[in-house]
N, C-alpha and C. Protein backbone atom coordinates (compact mmCIF):
# COMPACT_ATOMS: atom_id res chain seq x y z
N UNK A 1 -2.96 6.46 -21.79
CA UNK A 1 -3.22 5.07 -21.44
C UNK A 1 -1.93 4.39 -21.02
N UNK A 2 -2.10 4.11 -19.92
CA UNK A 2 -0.89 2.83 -19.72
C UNK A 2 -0.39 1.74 -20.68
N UNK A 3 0.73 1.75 -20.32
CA UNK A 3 1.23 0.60 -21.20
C UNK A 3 1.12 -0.83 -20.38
N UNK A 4 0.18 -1.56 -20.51
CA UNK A 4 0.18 -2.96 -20.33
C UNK A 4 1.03 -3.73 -20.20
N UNK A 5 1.97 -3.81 -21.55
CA UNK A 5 2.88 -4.74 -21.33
C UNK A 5 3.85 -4.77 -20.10
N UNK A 6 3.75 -3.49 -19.36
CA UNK A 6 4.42 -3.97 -18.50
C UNK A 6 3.92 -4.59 -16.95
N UNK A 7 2.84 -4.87 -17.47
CA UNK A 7 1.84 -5.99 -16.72
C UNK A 7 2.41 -7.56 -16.38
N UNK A 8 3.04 -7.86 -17.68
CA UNK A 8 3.62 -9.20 -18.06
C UNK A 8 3.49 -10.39 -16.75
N UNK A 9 2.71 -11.18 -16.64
CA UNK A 9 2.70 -11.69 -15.39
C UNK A 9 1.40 -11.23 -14.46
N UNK A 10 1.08 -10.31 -14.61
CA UNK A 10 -0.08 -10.33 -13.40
C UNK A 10 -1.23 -10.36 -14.16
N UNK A 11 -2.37 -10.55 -13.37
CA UNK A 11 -3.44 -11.17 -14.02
C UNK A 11 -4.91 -10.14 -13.87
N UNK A 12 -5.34 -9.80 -14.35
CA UNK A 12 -6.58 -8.94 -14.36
C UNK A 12 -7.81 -9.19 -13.51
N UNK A 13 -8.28 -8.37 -12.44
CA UNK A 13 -9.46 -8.51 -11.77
C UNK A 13 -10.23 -7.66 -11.88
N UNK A 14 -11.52 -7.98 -12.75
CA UNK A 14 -12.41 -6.97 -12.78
C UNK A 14 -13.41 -6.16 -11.78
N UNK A 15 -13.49 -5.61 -11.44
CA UNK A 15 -14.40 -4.72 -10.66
C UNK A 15 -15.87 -4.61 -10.79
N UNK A 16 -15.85 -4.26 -12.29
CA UNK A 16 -17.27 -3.43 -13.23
C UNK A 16 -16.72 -3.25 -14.33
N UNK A 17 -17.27 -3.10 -15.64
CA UNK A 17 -17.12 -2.90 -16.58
C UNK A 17 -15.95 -1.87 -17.13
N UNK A 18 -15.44 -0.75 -16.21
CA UNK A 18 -14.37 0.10 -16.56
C UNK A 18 -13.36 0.14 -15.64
N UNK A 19 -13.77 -0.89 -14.18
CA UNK A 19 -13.04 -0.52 -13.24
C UNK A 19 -12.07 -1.88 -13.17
N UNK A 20 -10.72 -2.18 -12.63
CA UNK A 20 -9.78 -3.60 -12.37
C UNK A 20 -8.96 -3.20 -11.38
N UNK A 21 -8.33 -4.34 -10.84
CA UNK A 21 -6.88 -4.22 -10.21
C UNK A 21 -6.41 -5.09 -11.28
N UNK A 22 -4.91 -5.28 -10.77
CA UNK A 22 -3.83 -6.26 -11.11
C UNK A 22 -2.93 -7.11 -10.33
N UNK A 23 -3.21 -8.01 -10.11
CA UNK A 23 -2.49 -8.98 -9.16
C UNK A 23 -1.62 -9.95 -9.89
N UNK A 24 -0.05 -9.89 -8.93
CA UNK A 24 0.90 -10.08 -8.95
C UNK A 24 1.23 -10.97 -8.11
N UNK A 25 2.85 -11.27 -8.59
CA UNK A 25 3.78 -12.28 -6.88
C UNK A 25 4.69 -11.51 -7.31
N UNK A 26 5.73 -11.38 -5.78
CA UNK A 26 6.93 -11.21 -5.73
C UNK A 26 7.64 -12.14 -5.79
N UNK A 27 8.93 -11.84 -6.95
CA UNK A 27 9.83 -13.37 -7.49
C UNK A 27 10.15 -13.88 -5.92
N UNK A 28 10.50 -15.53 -5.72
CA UNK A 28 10.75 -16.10 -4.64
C UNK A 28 11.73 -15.52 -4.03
N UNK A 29 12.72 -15.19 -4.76
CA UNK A 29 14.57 -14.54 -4.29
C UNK A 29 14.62 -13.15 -3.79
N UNK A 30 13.45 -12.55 -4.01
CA UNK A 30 13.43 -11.09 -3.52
C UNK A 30 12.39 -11.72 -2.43
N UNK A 31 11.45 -12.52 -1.84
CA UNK A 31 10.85 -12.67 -1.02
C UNK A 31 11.53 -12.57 0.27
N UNK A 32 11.00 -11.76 1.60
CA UNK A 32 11.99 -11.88 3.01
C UNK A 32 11.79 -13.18 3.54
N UNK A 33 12.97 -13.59 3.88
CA UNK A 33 12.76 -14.78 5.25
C UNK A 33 12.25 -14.53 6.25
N UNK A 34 12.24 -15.35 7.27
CA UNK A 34 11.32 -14.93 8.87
C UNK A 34 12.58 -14.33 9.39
N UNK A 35 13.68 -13.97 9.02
CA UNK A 35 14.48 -13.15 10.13
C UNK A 35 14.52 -11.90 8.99
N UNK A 36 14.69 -11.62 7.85
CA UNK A 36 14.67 -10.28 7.16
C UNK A 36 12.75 -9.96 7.30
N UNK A 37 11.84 -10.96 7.46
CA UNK A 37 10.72 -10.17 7.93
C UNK A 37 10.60 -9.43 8.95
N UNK A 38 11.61 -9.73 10.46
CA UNK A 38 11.49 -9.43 11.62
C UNK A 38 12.46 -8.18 11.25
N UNK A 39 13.56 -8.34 10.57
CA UNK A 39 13.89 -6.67 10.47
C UNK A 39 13.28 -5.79 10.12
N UNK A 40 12.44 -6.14 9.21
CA UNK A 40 11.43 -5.20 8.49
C UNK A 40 10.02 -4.84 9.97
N UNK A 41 9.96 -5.87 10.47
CA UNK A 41 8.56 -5.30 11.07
C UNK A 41 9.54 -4.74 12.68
N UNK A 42 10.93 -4.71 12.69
CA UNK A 42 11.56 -4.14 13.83
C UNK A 42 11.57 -2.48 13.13
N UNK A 43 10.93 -2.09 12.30
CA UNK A 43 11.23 -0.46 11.52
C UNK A 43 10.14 0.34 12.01
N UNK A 44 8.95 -0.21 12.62
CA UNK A 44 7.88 -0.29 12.58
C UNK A 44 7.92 1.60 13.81
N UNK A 45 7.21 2.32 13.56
CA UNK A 45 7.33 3.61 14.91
C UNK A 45 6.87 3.31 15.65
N UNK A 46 7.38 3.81 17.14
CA UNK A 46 7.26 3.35 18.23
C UNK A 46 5.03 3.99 18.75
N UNK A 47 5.37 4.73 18.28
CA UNK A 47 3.71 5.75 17.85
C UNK A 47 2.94 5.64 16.93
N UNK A 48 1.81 5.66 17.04
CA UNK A 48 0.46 5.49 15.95
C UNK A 48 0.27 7.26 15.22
N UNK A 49 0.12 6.96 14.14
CA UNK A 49 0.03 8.03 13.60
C UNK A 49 -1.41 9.17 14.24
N UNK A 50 -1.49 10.37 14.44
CA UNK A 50 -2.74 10.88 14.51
C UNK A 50 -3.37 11.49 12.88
N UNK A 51 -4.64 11.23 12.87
CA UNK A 51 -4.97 11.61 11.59
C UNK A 51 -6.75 12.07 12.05
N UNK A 52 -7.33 12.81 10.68
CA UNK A 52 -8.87 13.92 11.05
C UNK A 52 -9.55 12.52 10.20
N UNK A 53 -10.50 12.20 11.17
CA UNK A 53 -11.97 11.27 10.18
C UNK A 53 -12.91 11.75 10.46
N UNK A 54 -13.65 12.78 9.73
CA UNK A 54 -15.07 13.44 9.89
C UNK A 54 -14.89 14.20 10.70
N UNK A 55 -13.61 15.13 10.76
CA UNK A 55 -13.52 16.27 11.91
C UNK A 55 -13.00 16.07 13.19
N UNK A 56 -13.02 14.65 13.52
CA UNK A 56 -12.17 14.00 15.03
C UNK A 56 -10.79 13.68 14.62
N UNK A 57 -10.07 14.05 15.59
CA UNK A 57 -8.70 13.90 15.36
C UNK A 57 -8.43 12.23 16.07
N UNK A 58 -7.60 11.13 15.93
CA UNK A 58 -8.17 10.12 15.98
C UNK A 58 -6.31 9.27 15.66
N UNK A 59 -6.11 8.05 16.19
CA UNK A 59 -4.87 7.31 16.22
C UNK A 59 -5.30 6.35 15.33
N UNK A 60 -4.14 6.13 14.21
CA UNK A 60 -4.30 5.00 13.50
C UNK A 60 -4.60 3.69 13.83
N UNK A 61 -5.50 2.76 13.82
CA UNK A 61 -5.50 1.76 14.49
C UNK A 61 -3.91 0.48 13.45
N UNK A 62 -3.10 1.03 13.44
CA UNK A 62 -1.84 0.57 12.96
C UNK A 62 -0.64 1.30 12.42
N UNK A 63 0.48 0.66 12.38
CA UNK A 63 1.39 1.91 12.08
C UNK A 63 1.66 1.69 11.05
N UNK A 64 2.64 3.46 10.67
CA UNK A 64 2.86 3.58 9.36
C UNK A 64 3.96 4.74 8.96
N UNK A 65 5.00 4.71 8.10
CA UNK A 65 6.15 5.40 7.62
C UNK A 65 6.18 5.42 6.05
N UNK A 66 6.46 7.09 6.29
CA UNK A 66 6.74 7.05 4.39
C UNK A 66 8.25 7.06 4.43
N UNK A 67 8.55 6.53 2.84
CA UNK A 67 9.91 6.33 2.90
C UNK A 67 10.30 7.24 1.62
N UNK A 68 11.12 8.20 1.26
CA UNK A 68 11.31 8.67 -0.02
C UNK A 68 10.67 10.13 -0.20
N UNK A 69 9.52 10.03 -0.47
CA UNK A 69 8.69 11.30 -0.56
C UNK A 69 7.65 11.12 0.56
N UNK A 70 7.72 12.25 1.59
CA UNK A 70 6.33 12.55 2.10
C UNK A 70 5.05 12.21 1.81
N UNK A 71 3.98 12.21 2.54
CA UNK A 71 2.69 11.77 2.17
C UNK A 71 1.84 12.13 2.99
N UNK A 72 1.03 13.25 2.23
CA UNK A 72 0.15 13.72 3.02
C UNK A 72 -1.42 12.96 2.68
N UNK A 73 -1.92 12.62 3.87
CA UNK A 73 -3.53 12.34 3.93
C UNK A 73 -4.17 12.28 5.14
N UNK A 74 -5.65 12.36 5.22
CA UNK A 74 -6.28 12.60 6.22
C UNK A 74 -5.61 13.87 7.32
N UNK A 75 -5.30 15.02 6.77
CA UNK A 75 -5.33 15.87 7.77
C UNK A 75 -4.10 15.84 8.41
N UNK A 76 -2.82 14.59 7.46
CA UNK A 76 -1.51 14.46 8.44
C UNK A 76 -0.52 14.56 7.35
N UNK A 77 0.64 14.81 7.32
CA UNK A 77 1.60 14.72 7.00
C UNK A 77 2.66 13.67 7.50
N UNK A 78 2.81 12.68 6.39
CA UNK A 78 3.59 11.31 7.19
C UNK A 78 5.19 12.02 6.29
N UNK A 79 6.48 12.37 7.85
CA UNK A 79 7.25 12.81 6.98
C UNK A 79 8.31 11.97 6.57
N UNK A 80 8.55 11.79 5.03
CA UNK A 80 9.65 10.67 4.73
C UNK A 80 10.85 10.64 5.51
N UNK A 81 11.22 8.74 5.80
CA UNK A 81 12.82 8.63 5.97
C UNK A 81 13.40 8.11 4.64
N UNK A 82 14.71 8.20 4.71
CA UNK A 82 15.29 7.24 3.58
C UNK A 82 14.84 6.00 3.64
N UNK A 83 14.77 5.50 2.32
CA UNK A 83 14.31 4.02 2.07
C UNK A 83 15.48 3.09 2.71
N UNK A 84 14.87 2.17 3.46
CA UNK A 84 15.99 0.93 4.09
C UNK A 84 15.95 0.00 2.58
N UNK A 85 17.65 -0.19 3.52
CA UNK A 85 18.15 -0.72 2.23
C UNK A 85 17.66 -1.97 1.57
N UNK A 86 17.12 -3.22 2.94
CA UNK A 86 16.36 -3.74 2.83
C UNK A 86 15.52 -4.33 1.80
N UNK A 87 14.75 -3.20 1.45
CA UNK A 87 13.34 -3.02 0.34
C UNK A 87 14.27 -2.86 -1.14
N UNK A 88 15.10 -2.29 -0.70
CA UNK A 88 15.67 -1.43 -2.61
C UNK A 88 15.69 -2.49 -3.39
N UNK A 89 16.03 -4.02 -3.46
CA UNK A 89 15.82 -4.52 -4.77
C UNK A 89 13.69 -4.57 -4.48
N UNK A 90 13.10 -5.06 -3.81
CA UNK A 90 12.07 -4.92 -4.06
C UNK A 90 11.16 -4.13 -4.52
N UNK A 91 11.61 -2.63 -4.30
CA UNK A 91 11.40 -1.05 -4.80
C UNK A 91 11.80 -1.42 -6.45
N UNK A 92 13.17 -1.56 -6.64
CA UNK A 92 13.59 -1.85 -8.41
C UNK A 92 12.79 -2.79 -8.75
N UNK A 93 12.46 -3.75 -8.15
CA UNK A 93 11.78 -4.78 -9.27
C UNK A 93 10.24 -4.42 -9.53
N UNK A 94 9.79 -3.44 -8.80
CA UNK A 94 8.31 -3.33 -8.93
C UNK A 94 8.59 -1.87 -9.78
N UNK A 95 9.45 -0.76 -10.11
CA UNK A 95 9.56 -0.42 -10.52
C UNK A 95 9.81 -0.85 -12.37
N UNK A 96 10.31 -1.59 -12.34
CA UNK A 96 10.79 -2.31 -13.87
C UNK A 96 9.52 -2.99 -14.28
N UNK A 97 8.29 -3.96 -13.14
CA UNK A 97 7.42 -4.40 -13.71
C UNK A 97 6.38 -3.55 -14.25
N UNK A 98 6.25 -2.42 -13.14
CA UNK A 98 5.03 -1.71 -13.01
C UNK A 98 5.13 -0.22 -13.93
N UNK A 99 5.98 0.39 -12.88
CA UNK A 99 5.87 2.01 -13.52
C UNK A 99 7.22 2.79 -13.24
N UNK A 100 8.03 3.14 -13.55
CA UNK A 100 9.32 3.58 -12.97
C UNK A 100 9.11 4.67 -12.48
N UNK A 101 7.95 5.43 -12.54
CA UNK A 101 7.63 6.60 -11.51
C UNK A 101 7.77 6.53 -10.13
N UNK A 102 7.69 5.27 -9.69
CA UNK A 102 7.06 4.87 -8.37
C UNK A 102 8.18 5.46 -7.05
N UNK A 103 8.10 6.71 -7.03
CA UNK A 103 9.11 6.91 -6.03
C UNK A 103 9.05 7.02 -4.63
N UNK A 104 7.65 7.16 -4.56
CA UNK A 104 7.19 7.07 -2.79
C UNK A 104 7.02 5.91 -2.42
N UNK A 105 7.19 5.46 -1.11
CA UNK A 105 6.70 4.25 -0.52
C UNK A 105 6.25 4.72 0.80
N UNK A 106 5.29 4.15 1.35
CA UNK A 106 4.38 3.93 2.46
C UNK A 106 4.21 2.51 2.91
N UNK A 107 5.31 2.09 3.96
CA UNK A 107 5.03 1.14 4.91
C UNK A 107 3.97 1.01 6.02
N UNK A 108 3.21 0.04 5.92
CA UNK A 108 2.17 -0.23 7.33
C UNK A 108 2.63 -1.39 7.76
N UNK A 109 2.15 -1.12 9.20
CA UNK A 109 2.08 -2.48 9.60
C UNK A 109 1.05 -2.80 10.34
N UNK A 110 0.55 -4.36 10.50
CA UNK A 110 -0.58 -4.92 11.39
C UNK A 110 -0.33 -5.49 12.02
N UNK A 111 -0.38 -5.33 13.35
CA UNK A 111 -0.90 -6.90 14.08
C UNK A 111 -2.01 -7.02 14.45
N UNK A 112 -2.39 -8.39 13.97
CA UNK A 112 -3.57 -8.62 14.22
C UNK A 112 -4.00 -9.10 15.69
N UNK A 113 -3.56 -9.16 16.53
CA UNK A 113 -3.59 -9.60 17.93
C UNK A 113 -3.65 -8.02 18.90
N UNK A 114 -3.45 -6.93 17.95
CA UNK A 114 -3.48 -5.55 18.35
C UNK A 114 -5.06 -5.42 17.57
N UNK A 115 -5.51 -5.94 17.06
CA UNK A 115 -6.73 -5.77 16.53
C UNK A 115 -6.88 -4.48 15.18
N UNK A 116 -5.48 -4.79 14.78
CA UNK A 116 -5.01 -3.68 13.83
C UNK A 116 -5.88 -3.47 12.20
N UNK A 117 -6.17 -2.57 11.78
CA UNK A 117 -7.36 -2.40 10.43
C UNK A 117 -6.64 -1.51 9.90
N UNK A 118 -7.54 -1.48 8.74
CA UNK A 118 -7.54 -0.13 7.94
C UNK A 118 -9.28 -0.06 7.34
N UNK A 119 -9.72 0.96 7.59
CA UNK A 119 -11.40 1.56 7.09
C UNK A 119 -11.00 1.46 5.88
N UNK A 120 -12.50 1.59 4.95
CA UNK A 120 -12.49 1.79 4.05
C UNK A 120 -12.32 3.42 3.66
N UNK A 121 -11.87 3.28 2.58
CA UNK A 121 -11.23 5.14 2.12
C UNK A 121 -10.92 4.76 0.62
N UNK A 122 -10.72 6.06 -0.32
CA UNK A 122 -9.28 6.29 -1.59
C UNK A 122 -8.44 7.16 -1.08
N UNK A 123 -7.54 6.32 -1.87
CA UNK A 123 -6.26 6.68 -0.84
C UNK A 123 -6.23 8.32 -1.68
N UNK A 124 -5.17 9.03 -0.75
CA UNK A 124 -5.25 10.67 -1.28
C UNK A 124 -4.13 10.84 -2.67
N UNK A 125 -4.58 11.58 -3.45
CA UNK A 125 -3.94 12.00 -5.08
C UNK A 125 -3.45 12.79 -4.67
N UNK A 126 -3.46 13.63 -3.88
CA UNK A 126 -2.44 14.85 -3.30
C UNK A 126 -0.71 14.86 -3.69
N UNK A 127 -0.62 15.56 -4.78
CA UNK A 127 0.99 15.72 -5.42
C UNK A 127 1.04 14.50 -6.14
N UNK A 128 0.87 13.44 -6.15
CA UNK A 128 0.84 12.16 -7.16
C UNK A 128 0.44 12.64 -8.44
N UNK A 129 1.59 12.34 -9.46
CA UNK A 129 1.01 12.44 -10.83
C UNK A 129 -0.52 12.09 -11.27
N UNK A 130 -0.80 12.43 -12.16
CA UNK A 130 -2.05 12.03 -12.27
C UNK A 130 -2.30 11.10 -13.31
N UNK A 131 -2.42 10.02 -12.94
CA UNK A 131 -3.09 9.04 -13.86
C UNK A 131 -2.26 7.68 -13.18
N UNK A 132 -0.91 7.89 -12.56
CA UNK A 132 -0.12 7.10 -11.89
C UNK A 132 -0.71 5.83 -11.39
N UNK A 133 -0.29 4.56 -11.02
CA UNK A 133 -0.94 3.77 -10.46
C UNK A 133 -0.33 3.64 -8.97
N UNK A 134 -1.19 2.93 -8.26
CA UNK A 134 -0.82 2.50 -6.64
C UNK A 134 -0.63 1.11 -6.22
N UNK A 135 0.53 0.80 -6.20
CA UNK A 135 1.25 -0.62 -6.41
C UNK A 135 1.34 -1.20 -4.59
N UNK A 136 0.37 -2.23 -3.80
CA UNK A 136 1.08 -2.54 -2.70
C UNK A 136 1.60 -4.34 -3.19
N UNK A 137 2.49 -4.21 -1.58
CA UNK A 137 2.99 -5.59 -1.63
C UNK A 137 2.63 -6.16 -0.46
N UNK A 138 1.93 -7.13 -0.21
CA UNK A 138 1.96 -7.88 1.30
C UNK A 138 2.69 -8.94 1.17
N UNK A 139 3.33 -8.94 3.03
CA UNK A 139 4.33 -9.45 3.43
C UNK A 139 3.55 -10.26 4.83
N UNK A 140 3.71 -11.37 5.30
CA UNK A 140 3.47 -11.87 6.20
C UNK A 140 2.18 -11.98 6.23
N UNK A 141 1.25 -12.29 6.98
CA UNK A 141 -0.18 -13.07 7.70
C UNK A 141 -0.84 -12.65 6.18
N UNK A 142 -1.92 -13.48 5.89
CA UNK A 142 -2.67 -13.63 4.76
C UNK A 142 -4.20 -12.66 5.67
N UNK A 143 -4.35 -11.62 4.80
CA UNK A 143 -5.53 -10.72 5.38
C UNK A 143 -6.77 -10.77 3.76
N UNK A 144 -7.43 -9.93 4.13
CA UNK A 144 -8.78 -9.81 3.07
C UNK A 144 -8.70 -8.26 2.35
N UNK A 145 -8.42 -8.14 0.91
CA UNK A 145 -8.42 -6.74 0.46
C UNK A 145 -9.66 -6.13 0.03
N UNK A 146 -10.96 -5.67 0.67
CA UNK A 146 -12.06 -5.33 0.15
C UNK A 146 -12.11 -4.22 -0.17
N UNK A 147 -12.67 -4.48 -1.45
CA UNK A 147 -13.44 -3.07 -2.23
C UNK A 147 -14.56 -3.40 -2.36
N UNK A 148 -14.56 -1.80 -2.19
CA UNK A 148 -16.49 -1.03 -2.65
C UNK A 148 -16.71 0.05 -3.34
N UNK A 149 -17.91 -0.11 -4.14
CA UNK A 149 -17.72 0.98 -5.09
C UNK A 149 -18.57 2.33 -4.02
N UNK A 150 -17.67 3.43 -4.68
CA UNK A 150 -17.54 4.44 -3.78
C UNK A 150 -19.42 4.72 -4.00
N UNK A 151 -19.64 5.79 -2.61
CA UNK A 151 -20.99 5.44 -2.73
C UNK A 151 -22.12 4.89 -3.53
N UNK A 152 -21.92 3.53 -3.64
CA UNK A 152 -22.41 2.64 -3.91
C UNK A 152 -22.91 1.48 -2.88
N UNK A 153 -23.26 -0.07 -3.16
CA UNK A 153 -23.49 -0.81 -2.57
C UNK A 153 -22.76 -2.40 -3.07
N UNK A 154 -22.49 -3.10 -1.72
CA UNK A 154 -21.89 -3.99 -1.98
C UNK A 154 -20.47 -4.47 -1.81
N UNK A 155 -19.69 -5.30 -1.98
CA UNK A 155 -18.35 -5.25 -1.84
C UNK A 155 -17.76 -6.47 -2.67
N UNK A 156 -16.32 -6.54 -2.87
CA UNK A 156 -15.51 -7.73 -3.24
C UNK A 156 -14.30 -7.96 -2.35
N UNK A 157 -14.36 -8.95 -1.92
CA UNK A 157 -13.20 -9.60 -1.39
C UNK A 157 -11.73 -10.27 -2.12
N UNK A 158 -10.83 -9.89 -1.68
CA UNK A 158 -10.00 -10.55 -2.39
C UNK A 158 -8.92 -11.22 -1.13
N UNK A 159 -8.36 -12.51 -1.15
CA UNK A 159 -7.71 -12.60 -0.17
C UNK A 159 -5.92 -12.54 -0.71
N UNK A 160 -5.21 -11.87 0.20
CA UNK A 160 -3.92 -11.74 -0.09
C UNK A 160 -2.99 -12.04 0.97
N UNK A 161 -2.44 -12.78 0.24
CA UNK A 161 -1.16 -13.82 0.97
C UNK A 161 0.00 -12.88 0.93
N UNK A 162 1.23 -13.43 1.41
CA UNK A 162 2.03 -12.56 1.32
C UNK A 162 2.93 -13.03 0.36
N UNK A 163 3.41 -12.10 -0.49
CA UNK A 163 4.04 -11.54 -1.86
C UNK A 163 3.25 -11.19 -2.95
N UNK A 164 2.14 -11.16 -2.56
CA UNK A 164 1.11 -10.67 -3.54
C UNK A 164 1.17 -9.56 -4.07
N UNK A 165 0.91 -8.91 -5.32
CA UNK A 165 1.46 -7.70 -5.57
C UNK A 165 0.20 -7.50 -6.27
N UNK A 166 -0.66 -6.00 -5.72
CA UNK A 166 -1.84 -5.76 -6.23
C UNK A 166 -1.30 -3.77 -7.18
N UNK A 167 -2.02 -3.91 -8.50
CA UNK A 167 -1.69 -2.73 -8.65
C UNK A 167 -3.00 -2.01 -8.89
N UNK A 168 -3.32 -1.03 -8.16
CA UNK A 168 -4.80 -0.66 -8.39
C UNK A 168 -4.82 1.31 -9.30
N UNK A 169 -5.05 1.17 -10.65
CA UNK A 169 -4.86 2.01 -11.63
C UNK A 169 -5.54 3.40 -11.14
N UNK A 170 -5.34 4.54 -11.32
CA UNK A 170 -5.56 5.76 -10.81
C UNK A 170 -7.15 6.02 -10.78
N UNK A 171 -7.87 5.52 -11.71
CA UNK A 171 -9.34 5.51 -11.80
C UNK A 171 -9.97 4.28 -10.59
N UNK A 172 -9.01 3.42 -10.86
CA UNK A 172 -10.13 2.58 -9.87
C UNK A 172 -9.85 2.92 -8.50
N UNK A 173 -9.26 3.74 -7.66
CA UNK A 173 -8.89 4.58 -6.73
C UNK A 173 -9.91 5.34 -6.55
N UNK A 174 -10.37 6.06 -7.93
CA UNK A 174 -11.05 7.49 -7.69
C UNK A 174 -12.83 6.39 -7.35
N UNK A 175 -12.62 5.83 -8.09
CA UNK A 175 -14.04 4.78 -8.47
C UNK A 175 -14.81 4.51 -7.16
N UNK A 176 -13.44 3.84 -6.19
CA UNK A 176 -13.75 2.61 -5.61
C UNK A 176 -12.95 2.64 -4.28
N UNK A 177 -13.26 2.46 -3.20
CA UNK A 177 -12.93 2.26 -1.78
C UNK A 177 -12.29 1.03 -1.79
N UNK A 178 -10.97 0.99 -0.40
CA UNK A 178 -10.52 -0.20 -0.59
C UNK A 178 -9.96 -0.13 1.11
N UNK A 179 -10.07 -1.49 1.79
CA UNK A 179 -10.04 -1.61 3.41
C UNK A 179 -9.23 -2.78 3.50
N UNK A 180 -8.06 -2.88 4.81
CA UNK A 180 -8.11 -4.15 5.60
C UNK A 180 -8.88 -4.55 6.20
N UNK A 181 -10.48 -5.26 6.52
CA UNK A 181 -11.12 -5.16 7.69
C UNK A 181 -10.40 -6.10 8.92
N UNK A 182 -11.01 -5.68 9.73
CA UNK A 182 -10.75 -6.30 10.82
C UNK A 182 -11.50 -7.65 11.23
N UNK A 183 -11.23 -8.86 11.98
CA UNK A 183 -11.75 -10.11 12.28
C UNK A 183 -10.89 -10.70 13.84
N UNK A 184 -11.36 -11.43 13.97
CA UNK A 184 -10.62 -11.79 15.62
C UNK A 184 -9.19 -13.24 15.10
N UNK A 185 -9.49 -13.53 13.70
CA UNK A 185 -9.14 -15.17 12.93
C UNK A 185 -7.60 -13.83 13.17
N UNK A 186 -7.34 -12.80 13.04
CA UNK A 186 -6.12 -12.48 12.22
C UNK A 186 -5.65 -11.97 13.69
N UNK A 187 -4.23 -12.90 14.19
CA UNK A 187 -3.31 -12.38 15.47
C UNK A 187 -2.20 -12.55 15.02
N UNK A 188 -2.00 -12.57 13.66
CA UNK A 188 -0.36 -12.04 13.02
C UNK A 188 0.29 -11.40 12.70
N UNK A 189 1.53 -10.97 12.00
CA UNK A 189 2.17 -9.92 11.40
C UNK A 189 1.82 -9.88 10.05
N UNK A 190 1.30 -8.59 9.53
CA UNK A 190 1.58 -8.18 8.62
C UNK A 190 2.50 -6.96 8.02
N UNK A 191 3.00 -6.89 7.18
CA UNK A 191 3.34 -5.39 6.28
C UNK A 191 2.81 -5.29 4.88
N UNK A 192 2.09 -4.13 4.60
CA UNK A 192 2.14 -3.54 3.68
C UNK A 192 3.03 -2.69 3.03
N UNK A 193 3.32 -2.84 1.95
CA UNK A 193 4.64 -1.40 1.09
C UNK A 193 3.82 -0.96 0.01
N UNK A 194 3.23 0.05 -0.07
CA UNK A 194 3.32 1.28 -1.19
C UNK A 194 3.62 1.80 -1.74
N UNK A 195 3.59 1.85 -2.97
CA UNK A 195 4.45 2.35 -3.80
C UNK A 195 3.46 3.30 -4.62
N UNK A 196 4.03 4.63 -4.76
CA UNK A 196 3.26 5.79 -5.08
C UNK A 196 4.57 6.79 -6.30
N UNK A 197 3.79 7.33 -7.59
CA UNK A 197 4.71 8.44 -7.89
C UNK A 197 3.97 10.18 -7.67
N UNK A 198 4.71 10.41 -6.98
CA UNK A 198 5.04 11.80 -6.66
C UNK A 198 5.44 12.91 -7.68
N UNK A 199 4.61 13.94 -7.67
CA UNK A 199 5.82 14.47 -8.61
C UNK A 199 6.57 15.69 -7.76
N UNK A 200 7.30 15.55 -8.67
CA UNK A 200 8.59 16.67 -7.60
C UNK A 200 9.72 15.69 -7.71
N UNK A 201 10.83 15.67 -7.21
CA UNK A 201 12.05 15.26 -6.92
C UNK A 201 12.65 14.06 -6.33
N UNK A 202 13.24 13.13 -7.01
CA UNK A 202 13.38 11.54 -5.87
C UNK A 202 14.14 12.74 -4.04
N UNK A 203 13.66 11.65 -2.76
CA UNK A 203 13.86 12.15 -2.22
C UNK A 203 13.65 13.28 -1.66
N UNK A 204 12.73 14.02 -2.04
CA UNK A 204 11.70 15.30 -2.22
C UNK A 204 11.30 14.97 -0.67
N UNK A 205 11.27 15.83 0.79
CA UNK A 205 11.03 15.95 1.59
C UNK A 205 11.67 14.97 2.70
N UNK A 206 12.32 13.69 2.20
CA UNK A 206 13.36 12.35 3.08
C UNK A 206 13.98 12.89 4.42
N UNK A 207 13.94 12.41 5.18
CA UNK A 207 15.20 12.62 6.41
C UNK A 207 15.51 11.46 6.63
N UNK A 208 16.80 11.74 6.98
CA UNK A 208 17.45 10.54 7.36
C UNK A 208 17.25 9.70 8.94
């Protein structure tokens, strides 16, 4: 069982009876300005990732970089760079709140004027400890985080602003589907950061 207390600050959202996230803020002083946001969304690959959905090989409708440890899903291998320096107090502080495992990160980005999404899916356990949690942070344009329970019916909305810090526990992953959808209201920047533990080695697969 996780240790809670190091919850301290974020607040509990129930799902169903066994299932939650945990929602957070990022302290104001670690928050980016509009010119350290624009460095961050200047990191962004010049290419959409290719990845397999139901056997079609298929372009991310947004981009995305692992930073630290590799990350394999959907049929791709996203291969790590070193973490920009950028993120590192934001990496430590979600580490100290959350889980100090957290050694992978997975940057996305959206624009919404690119008509940029993410489907619904769970994200892949592949090499991730097991029981670990999956910590994101949004940065910029305020989007909608929906879950659904995995074949099931229905959904929940949650809306997330940016510095929001959602931590969604290894079961409610396995439980429960979770999407950016798409809408025509959203022609802004966003980033997502992920934070994942790996097991194997800090830096375990990185290029510089």
């Amino acid at each position: 069982m996780q240790n809670l207390s190091k919850y301290a600050g974020f607040r509990r959202l129930d799902l169903d009876d066994r299932h939650h996230l945990w929602q957070g803020q990022l302290p104001s002083h670690l928050l980016p300005n509009a010119a350290q946001f624009e460095d961050l969304w200047q990191l962004h690959p010049d290419e959409y990732n290719t990845i397999q959905i139901h056997g079609r090989v298929v372009k991310t409708p947004r981009w995305e970089q692992a930073f630290n440890q590799s990350y394999c899903y959907s049929g791709y291998t996203n291969l790590a760079k070193s973490v920009p320096e950028a993120i590192m107090p934001i990496w430590e502080w979600i580490k100290v709140k959350v889980d100090a495992r957290l050694n992978g990160i997975l940057m996305t980005w959206y624009d919404g004027s690119l008509g940029h999404y993410i489907g619904k899916h769970r994200d892949s356990t592949q090499n991730l400890i097991p029981g670990s949690p999956i910590v994101t942070l949004s940065l910029g344009e305020s989007r909608v985080f929906r879950m659904r329970p995995w074949q099931g019916n229905g959904y929940q909305d949650f809306p997330v602003h940016s510095g929001m810090v959602f931590v969604m526990p290894y079961a409610t992953n396995s439980a429960w589907t979770h999407e950016v959808p798409m809408a025509k209201k959203y022609v802004g920047q966003r980033i997502a950061i992920t934070f994942r533990a790996f097991m194997g080695s800090a830096l375990e697969g990185a290029t510089t």
